[in-house]
N, C-alpha and C. Protein backbone atom coordinates (compact mmCIF):
# COMPACT_ATOMS: atom_id res chain seq x y z
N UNK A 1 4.00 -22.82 -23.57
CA UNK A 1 3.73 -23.05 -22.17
C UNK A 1 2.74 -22.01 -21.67
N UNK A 2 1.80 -22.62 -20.60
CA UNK A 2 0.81 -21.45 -20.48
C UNK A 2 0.95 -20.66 -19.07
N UNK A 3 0.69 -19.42 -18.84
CA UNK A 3 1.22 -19.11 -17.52
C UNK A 3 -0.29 -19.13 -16.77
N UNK A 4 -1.01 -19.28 -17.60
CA UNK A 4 -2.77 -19.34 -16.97
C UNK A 4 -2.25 -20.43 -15.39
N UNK A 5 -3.05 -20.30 -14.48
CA UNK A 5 -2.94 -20.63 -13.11
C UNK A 5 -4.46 -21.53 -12.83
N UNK A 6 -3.92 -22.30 -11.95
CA UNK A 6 -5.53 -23.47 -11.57
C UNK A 6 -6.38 -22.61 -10.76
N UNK A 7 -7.49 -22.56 -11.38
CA UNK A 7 -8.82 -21.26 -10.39
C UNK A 7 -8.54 -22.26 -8.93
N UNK A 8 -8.29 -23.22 -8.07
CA UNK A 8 -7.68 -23.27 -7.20
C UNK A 8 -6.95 -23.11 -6.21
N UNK A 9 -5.90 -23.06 -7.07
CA UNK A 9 -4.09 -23.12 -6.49
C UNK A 9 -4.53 -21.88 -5.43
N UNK A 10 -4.24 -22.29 -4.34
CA UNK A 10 -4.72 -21.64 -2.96
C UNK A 10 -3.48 -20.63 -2.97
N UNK A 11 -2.03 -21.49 -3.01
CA UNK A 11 -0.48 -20.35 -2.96
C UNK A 11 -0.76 -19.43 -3.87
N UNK A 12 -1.16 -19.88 -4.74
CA UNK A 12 -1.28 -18.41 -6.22
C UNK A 12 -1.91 -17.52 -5.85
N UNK A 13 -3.21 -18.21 -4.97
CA UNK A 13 -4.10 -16.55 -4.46
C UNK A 13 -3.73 -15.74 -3.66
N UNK A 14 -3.15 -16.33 -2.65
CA UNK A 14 -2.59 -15.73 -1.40
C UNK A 14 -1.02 -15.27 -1.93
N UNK A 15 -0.24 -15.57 -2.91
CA UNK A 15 0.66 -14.47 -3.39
C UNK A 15 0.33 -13.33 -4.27
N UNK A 16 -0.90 -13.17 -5.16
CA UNK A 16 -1.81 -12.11 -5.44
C UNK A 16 -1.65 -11.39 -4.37
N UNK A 17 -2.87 -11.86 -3.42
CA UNK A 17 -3.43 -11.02 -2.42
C UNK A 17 -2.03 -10.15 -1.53
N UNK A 18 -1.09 -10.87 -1.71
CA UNK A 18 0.11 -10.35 -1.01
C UNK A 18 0.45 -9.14 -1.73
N UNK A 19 0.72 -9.58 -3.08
CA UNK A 19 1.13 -8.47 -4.07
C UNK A 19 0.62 -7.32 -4.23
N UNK A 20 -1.18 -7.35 -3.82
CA UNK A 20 -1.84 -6.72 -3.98
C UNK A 20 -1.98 -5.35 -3.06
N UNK A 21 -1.36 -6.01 -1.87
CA UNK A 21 -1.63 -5.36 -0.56
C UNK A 21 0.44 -4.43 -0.64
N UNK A 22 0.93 -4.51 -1.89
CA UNK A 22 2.10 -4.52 -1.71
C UNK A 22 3.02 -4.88 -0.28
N UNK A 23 2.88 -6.11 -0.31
CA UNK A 23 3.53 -6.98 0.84
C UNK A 23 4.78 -8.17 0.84
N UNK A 24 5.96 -7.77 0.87
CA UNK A 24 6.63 -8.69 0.48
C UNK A 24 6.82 -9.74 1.20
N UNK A 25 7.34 -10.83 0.34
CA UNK A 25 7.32 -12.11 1.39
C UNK A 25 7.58 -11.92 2.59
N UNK A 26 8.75 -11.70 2.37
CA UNK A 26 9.62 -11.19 3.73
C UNK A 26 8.68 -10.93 4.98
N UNK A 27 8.01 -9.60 4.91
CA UNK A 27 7.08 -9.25 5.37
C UNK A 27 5.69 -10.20 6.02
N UNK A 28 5.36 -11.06 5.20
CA UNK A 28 4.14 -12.17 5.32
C UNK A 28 4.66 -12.87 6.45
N UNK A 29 6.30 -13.20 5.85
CA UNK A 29 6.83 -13.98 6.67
C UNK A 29 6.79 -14.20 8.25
N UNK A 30 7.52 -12.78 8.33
CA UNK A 30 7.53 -12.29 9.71
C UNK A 30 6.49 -11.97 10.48
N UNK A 31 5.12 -11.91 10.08
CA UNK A 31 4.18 -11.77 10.49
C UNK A 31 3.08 -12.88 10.83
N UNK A 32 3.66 -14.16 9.93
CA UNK A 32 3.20 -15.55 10.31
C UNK A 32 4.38 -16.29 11.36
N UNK A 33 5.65 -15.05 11.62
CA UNK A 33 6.76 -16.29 12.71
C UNK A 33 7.30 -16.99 11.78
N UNK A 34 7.63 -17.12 10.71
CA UNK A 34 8.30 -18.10 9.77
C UNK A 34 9.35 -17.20 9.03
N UNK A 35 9.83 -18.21 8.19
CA UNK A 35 11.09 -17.43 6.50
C UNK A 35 10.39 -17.10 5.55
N UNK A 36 11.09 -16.52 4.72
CA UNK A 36 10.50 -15.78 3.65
C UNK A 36 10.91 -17.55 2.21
N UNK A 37 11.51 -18.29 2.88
CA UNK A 37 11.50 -19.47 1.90
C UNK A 37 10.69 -20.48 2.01
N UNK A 38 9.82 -20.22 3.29
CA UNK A 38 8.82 -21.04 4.03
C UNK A 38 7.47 -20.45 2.97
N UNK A 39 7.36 -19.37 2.87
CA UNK A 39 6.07 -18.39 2.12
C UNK A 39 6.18 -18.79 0.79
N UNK A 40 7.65 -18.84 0.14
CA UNK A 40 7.34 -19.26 -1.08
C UNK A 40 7.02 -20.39 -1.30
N UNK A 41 7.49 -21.69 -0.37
CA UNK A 41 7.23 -22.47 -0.62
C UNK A 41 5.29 -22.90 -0.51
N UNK A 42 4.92 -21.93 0.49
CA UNK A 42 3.39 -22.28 0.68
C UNK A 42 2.68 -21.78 -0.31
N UNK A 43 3.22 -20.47 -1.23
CA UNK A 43 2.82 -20.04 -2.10
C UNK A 43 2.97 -20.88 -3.86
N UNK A 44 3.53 -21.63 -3.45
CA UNK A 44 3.46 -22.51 -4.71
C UNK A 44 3.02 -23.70 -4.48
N UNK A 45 2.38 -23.94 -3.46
CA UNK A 45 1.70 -24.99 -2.79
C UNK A 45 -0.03 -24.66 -3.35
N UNK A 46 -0.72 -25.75 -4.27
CA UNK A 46 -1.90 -26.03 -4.59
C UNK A 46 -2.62 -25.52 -3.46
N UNK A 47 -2.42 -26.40 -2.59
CA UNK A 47 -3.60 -26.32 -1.17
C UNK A 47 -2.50 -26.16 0.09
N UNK A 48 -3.43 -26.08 0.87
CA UNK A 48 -2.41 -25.45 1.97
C UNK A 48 -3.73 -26.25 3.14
N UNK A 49 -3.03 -26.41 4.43
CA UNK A 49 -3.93 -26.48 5.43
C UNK A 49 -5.00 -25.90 6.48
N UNK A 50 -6.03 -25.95 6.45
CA UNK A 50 -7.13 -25.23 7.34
C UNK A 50 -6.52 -23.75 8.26
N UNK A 51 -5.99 -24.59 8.98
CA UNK A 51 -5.15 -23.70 10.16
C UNK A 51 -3.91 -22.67 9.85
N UNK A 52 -3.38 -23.26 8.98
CA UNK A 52 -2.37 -22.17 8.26
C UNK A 52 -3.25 -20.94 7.71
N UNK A 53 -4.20 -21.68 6.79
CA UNK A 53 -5.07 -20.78 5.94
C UNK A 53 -5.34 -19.60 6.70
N UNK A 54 -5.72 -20.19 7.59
CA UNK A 54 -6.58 -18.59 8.94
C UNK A 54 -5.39 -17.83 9.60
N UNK A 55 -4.38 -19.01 9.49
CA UNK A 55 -2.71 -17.98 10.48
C UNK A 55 -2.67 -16.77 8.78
N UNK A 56 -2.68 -17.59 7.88
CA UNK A 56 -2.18 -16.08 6.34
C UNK A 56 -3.52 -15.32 6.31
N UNK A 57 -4.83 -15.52 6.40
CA UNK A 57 -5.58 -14.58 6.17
C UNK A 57 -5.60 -13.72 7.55
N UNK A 58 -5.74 -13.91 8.77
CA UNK A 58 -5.06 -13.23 9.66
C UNK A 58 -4.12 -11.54 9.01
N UNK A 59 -2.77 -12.84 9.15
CA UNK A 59 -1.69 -11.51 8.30
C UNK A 59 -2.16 -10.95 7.37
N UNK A 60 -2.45 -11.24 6.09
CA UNK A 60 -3.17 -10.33 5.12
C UNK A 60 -4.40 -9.42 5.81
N UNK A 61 -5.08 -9.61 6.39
CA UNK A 61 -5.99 -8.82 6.47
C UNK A 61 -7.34 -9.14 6.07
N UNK A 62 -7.71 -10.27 5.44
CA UNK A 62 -8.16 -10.54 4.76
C UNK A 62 -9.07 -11.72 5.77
N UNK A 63 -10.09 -12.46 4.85
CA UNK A 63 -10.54 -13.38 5.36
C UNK A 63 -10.52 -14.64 4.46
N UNK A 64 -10.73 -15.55 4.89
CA UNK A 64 -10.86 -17.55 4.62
C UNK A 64 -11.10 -17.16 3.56
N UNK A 65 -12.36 -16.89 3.38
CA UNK A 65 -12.96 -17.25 2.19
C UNK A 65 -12.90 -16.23 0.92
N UNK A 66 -12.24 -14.84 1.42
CA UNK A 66 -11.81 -14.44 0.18
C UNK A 66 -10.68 -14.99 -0.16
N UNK A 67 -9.78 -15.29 0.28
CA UNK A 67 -8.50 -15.95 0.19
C UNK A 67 -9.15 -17.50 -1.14
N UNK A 68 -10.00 -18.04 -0.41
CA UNK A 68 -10.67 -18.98 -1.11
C UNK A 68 -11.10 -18.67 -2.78
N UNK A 69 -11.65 -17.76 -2.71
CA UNK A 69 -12.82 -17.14 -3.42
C UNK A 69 -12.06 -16.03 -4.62
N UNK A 70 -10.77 -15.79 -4.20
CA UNK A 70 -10.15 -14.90 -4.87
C UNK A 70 -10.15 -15.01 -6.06
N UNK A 71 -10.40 -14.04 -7.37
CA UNK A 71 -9.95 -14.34 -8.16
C UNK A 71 -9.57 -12.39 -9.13
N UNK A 72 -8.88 -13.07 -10.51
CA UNK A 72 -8.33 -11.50 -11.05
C UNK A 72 -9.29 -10.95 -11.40
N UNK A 73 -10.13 -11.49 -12.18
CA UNK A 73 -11.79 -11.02 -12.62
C UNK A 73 -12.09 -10.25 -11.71
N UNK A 74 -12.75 -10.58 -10.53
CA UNK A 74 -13.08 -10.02 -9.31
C UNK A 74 -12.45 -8.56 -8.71
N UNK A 75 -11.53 -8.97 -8.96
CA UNK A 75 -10.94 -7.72 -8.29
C UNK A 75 -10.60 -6.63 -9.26
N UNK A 76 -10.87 -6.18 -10.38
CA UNK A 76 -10.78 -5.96 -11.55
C UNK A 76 -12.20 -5.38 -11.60
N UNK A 77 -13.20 -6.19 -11.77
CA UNK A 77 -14.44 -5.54 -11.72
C UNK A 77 -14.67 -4.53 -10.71
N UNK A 78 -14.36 -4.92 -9.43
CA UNK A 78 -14.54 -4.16 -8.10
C UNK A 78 -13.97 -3.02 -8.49
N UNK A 79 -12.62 -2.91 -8.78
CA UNK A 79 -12.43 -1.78 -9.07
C UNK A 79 -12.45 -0.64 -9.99
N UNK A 80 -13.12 -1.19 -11.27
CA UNK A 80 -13.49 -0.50 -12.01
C UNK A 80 -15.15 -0.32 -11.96
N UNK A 81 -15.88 -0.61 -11.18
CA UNK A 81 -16.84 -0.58 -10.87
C UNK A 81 -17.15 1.17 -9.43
N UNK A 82 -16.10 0.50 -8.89
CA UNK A 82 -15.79 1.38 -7.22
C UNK A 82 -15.37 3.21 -8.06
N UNK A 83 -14.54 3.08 -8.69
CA UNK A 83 -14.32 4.39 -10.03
C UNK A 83 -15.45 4.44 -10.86
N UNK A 84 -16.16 3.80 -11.28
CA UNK A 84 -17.14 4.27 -12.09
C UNK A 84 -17.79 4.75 -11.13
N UNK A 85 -18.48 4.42 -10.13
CA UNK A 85 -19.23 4.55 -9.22
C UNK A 85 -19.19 6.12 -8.24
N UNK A 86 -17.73 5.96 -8.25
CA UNK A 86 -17.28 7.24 -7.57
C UNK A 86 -16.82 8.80 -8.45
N UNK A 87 -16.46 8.26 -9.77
CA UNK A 87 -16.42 9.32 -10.61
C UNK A 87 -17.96 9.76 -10.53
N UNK A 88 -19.34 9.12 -10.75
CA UNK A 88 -20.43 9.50 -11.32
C UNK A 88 -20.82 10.23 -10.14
N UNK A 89 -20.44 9.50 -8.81
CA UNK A 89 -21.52 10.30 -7.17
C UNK A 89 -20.56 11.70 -7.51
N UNK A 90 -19.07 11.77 -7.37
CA UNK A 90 -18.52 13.08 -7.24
C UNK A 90 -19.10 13.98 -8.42
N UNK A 91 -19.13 13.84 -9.68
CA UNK A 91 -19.73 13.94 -10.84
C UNK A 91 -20.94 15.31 -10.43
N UNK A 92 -21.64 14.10 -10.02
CA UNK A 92 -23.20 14.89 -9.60
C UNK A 92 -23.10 15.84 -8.85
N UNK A 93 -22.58 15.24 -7.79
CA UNK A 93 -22.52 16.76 -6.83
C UNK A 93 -23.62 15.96 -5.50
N UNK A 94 -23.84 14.77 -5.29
CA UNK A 94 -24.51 14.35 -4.47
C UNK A 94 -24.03 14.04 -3.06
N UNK A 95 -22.41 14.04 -3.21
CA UNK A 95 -21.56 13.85 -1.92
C UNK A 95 -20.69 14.93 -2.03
N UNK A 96 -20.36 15.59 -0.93
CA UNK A 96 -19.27 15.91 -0.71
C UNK A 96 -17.66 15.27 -1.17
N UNK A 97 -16.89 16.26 -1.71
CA UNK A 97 -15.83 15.35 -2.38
C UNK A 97 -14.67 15.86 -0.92
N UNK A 98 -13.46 14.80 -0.90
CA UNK A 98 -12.35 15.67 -0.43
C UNK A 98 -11.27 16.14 -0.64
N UNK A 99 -11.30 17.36 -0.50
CA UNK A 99 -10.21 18.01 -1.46
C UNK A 99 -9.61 18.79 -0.68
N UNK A 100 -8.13 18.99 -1.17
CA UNK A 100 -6.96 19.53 -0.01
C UNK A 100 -7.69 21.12 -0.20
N UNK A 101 -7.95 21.71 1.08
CA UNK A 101 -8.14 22.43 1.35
C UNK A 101 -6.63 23.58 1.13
N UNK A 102 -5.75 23.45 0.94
CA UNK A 102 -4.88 23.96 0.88
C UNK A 102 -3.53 23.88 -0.73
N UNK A 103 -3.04 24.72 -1.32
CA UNK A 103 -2.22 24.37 -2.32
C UNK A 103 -0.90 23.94 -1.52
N UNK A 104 -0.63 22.79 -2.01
CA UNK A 104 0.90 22.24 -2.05
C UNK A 104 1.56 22.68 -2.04
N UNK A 105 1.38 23.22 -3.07
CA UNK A 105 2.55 24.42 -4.15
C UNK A 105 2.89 25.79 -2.73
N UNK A 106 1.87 26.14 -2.21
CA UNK A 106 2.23 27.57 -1.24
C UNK A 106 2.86 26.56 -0.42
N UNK A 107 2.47 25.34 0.15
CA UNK A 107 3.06 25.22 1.71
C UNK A 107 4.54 24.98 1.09
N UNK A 108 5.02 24.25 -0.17
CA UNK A 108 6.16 24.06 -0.78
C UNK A 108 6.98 25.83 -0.42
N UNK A 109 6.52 26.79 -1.36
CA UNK A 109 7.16 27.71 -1.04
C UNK A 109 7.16 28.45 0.21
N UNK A 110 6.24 28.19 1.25
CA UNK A 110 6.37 28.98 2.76
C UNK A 110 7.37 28.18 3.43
N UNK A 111 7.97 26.92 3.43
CA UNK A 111 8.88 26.11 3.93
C UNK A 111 10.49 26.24 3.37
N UNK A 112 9.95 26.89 2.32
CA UNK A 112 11.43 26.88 1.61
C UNK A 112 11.88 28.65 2.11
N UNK A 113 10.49 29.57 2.25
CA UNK A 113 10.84 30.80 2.55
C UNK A 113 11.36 30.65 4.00
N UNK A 114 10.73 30.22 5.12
CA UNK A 114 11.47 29.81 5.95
C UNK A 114 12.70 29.46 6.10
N UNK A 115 13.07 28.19 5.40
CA UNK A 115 14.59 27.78 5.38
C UNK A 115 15.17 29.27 4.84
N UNK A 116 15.08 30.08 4.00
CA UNK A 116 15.64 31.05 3.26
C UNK A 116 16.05 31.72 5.07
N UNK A 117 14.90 32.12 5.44
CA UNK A 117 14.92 33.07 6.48
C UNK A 117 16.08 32.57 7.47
N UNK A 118 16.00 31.21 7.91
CA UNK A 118 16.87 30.33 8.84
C UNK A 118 18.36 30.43 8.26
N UNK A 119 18.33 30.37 7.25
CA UNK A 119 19.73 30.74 6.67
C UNK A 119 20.22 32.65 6.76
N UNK A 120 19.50 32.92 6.93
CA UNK A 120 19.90 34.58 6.76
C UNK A 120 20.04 35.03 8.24
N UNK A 121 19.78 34.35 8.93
CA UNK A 121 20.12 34.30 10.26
C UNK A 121 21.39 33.98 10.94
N UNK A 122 21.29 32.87 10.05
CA UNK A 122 22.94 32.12 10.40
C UNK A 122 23.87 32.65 10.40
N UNK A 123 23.64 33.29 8.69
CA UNK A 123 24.70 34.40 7.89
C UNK A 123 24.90 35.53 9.01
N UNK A 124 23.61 36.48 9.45
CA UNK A 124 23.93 37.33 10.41
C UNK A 124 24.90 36.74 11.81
N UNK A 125 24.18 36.00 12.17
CA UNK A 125 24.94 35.62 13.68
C UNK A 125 26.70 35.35 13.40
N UNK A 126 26.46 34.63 12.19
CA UNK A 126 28.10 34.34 11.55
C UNK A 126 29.13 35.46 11.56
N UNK A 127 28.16 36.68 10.83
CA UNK A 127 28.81 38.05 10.77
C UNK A 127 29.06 38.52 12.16
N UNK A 128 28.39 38.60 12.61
CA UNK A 128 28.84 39.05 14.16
C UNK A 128 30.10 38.49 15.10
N UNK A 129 29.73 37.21 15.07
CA UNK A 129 30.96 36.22 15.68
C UNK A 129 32.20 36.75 15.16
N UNK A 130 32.27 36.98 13.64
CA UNK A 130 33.88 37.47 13.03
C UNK A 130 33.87 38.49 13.29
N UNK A 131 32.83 39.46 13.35
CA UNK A 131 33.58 40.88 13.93
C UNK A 131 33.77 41.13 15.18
N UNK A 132 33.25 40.31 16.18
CA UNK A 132 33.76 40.20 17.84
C UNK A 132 35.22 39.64 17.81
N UNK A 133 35.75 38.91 16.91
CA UNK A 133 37.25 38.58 17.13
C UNK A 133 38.30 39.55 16.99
C-alpha cells in the first residue's frame, strides 16, 4: 500500500501546513468556529470549497494559493536553501549576526545567587522570631 498522497488532495496540504505551523486540530478548529472532527474531516477531503479555502488560509496564516501550491519538495528546498544562504552571509561577515549579548549560564547563576540570598534572609528573620518568644 502506498502512503504517497495526490499532488492535489487540498485536506493533505492544509494538514501539512497545520503540522508545520505546529497547530493542532483542535486549535484550527477553534479558530475557523467549528470541531476538531469537522477539520479532520475537511482534511481528508480531496477538495474543499472556495470560501472555506480562504476561512483555513485566513487561520493558518497563510494564503489561497500557497495552500494550493503547497508541496514537501518546496518547502524542503526553501529551507535548505534559507540555511545555506544564511550560514554563507553570517560566514562572511557581510551582515551583522545576532547573538545573545549576554551568557545564560551567569544570568542562570545570578538568579540562583539571589534565591540563595532570599533564603538566608528568611533563615535570619526566622532566627529572630524564635528568640523574641
Amino acid at each position: 500500500m502506498s502512503t504517497a498522497t495526490k499532488p492535489n488532495h487540498i485536506g493533505r496540504k492544509i494538514s501539512r501546513i497545520r503540522e508545520l505551523k505546529d497547530m493542532k486540530q483542535e486549535a484550527l478548529a477553534q479558530a475557523l468556529g467549528t470541531n476538531q472532527q469537522a477539520v479532520s474531516i475537511m482534511e481528508n477531503s480531496e477538495t474543499i470549497e472556495d470560501e472555506k479555502l480562504v476561512e483555513v488560509a485566513k487561520a493558518l496564516g497563510v494564503t489561497v494559493e500557497a495552500i494550493k501550491n503547497f508541496s514537501e519538495e518546496a518547502v524542503f528546498n526553501y529551507f535548505n536553501n534559507y540555511y545555506d544562504t544564511k550560514d554563507s552571509v553570517f560566514n562572511s561577515g557581510s551582515h551583522a549576526t545576532n547573538h545573545c549579548n549576554f551568557n545564560p549560564l551567569d544570568k542562570v547563576v545570578e538568579l540562583f545567587e539571589r534565591l540563595v540570598q532570599s533564603e538566608k534572609e528568611k533563615v535570619e528573620y526566622l532566627e529572630k522570631l524564635l528568640k523574641e518568644k
